[in-house]
C-alpha atoms as a PDB file:
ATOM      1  CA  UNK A   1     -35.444  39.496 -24.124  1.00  0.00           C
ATOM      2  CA  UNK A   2     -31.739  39.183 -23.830  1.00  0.00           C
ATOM      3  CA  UNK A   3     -31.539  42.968 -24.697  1.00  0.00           C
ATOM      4  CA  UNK A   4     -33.387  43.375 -21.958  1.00  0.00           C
ATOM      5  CA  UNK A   5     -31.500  41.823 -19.637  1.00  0.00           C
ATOM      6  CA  UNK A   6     -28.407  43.011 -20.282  1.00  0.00           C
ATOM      7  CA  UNK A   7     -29.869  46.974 -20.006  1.00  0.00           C
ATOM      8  CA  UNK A   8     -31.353  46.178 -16.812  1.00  0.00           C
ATOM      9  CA  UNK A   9     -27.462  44.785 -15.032  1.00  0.00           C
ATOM     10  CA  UNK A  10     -25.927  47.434 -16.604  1.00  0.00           C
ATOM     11  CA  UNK A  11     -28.813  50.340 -16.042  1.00  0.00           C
ATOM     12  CA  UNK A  12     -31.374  48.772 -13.764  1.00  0.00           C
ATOM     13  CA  UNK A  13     -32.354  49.097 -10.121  1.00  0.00           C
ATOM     14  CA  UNK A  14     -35.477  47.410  -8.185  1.00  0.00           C
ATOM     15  CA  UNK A  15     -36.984  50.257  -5.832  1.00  0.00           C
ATOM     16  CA  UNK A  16     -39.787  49.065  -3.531  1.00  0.00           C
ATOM     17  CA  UNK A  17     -43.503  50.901  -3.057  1.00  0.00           C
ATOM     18  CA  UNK A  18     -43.047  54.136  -2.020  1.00  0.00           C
ATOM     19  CA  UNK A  19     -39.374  55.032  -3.412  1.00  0.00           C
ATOM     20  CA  UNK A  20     -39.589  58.972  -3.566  1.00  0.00           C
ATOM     21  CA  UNK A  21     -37.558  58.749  -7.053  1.00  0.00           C
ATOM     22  CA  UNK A  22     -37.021  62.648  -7.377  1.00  0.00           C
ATOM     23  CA  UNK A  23     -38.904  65.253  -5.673  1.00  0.00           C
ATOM     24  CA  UNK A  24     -39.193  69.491  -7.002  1.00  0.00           C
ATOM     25  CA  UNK A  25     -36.281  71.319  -7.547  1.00  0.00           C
ATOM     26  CA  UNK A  26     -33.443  68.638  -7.376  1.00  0.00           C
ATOM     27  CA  UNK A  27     -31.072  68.924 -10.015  1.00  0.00           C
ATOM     28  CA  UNK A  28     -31.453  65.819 -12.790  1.00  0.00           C
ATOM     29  CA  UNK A  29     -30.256  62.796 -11.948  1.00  0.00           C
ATOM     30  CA  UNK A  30     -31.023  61.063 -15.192  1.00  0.00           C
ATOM     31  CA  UNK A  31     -33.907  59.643 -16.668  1.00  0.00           C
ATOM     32  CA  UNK A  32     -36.029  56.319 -15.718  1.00  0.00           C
ATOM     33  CA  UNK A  33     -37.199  53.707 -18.045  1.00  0.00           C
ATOM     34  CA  UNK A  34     -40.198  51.632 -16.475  1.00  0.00           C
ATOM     35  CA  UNK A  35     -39.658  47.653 -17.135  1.00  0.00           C
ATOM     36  CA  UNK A  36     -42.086  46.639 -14.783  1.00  0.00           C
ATOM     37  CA  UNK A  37     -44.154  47.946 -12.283  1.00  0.00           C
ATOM     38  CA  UNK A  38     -46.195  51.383 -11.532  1.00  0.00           C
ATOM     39  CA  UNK A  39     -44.630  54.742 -10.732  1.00  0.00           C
ATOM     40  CA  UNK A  40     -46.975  58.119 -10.115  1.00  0.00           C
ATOM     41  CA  UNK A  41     -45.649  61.402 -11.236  1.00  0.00           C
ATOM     42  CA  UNK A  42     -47.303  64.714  -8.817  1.00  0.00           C
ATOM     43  CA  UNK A  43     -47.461  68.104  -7.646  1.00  0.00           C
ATOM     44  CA  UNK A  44     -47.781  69.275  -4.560  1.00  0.00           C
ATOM     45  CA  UNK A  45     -50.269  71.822  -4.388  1.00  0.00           C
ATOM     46  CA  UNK A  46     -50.233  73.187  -1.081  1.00  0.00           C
ATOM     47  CA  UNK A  47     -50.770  70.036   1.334  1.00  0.00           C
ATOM     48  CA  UNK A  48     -51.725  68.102  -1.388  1.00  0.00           C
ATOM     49  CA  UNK A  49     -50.569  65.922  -3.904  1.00  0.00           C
ATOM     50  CA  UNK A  50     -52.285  66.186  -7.319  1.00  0.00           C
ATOM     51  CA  UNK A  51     -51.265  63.219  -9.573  1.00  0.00           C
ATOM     52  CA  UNK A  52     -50.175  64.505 -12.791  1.00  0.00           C
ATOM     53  CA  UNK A  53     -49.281  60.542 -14.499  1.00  0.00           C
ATOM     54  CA  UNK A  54     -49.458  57.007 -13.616  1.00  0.00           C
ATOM     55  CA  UNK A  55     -46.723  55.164 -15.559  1.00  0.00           C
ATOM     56  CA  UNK A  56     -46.187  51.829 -16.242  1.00  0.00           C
ATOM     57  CA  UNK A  57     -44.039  49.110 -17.635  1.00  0.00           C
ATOM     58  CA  UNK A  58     -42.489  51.024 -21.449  1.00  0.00           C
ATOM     59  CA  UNK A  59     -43.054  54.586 -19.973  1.00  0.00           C
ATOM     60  CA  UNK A  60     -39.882  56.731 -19.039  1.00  0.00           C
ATOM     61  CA  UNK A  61     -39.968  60.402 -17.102  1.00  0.00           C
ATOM     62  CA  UNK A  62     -37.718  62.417 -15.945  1.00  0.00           C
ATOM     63  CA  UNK A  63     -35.959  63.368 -19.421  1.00  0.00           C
ATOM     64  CA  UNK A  64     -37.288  67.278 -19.070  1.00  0.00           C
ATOM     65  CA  UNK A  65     -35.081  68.246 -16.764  1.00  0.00           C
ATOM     66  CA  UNK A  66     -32.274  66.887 -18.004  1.00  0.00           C
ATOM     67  CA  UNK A  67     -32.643  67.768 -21.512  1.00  0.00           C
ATOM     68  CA  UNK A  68     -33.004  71.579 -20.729  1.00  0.00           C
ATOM     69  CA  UNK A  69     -30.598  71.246 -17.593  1.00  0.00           C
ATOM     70  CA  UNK A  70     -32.820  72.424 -15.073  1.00  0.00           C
ATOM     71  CA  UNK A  71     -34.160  71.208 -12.029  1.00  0.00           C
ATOM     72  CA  UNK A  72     -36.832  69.028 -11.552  1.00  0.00           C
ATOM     73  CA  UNK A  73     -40.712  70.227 -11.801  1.00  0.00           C
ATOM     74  CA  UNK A  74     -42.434  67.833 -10.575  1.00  0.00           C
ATOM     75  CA  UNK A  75     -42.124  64.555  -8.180  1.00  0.00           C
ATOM     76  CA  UNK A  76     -41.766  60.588  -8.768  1.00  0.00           C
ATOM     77  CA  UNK A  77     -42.743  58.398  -6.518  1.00  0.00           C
ATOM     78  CA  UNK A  78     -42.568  54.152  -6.799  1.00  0.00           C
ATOM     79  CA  UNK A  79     -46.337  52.972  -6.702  1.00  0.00           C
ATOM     80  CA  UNK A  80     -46.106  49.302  -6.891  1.00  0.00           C
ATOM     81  CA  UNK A  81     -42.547  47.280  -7.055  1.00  0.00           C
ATOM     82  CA  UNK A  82     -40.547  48.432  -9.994  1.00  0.00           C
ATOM     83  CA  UNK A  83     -37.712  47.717 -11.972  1.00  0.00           C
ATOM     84  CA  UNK A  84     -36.472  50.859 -13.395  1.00  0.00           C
ATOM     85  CA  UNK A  85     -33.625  51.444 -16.091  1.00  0.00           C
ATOM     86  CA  UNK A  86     -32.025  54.795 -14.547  1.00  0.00           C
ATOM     87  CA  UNK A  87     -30.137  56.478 -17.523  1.00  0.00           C
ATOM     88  CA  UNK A  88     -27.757  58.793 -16.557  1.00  0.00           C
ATOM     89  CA  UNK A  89     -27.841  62.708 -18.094  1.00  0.00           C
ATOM     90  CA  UNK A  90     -24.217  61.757 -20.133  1.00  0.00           C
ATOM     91  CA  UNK A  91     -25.614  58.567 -21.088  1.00  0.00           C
ATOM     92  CA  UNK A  92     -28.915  60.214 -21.755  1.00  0.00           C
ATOM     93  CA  UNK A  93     -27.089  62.725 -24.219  1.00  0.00           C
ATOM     94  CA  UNK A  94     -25.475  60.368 -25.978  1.00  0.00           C
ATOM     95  CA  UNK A  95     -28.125  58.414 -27.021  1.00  0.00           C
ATOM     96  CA  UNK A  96     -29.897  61.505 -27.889  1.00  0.00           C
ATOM     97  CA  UNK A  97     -27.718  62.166 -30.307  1.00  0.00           C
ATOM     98  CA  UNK A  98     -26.655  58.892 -31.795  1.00  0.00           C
ATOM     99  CA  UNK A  99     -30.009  57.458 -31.776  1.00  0.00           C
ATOM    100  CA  UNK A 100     -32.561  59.611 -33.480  1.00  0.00           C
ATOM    101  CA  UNK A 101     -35.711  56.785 -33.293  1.00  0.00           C
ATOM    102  CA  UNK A 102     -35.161  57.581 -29.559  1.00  0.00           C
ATOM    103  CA  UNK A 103     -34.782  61.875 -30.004  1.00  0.00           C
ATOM    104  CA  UNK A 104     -38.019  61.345 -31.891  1.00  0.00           C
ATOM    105  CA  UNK A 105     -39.871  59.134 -29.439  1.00  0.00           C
ATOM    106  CA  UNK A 106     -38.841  61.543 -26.329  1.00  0.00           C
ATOM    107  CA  UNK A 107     -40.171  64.153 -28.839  1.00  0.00           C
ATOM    108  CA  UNK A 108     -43.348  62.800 -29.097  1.00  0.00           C
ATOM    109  CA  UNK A 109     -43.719  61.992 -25.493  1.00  0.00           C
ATOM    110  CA  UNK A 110     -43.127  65.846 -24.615  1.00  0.00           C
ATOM    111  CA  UNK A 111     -45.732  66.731 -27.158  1.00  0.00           C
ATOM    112  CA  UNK A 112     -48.206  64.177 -25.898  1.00  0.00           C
ATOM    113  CA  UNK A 113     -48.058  66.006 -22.046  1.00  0.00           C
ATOM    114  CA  UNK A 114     -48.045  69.059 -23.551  1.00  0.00           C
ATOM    115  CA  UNK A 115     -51.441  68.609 -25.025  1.00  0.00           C
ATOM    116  CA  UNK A 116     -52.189  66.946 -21.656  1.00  0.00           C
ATOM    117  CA  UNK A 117     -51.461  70.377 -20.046  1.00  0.00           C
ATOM    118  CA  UNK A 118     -52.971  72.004 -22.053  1.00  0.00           C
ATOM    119  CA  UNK A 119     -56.181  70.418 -21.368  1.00  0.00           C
ATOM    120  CA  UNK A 120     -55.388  70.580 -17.599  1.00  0.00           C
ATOM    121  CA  UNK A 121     -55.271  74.540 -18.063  1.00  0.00           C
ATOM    122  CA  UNK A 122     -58.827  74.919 -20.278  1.00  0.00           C
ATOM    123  CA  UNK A 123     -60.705  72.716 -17.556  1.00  0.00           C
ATOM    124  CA  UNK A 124     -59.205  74.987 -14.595  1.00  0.00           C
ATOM    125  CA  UNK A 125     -59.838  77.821 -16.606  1.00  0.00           C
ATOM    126  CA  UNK A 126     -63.389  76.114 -17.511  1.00  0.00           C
ATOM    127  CA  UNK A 127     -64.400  75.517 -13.702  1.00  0.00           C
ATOM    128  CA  UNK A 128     -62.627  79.156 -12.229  1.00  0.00           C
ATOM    129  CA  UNK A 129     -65.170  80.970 -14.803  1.00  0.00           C
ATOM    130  CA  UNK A 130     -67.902  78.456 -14.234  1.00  0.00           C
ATOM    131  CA  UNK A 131     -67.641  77.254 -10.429  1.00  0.00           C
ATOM    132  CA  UNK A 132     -70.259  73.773 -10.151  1.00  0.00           C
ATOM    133  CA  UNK A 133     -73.196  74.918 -10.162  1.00  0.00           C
ATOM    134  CA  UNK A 134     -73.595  77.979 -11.442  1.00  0.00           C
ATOM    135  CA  UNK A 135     -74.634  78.091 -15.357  1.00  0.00           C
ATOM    136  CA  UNK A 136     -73.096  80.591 -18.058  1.00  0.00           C
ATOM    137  CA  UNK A 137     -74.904  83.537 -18.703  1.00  0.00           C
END
């Protein structure tokens, strides 16, 4: 607990519902640890918004982008009241590379919404060959 505490004075921030954390195409900023509260990750489609994640307390996001130094891809936005450790891309680094147990959970992580994607693409590709309704031949 005291851990804890002491990462969230010298990393931590409170953001209120509706905190628009990053949005597509800024450059990285760093990457968020959840320590409480809710925080959806999206697309924008269009007009709309299709939710992609709901994270919560133990999750962290926005590492992609700053481990392959490229902009954002998709958007972050504060659900519920959070407090959020925001590690900075140096920091990020860093740790990274003195900490492998971390490396390998980010690892993990990226291989987890990978498969998550790729699931995502076979049910589009499912439903555009096979609209509702309308049976296989």
């Amino acid at each position: 607990m005291r851990e804890r505490t002491l990462l969230f004075k010298k990393f931590g921030q409170i953001f209120p519902p509706g905190t628009l954390l990053f949005e597509e195409g800024q450059d990285c900023s760093g990457m968020y640890i959840i320590q409480k509260g809710c925080v959806r990750l999206y697309k924008k489609v269009g007009p709309q918004e299709i939710t992609i994640d709901i994270l919560k307390e133990g999750d962290f996001f926005g590492e992609m982008a700053c481990l392959l130094g490229q902009c954002r891809s998709i958007n972050a936005v504060v659900e519920e009241e959070s407090q959020v450790l925001v590690v900075e891309p140096e920091v990020l680094e860093k740790l990274f590379r003195e900490k492998t147990g971390l490396g390998i959970k980010i690892l993990g992580n990226l291989a987890t919404r990978l498969r998550r994607a790729y699931d995502i693409i076979g049910r589009l590709a499912e439903e555009r060959d096979f609209p509702p309704g309308k049976e296989p031949l």
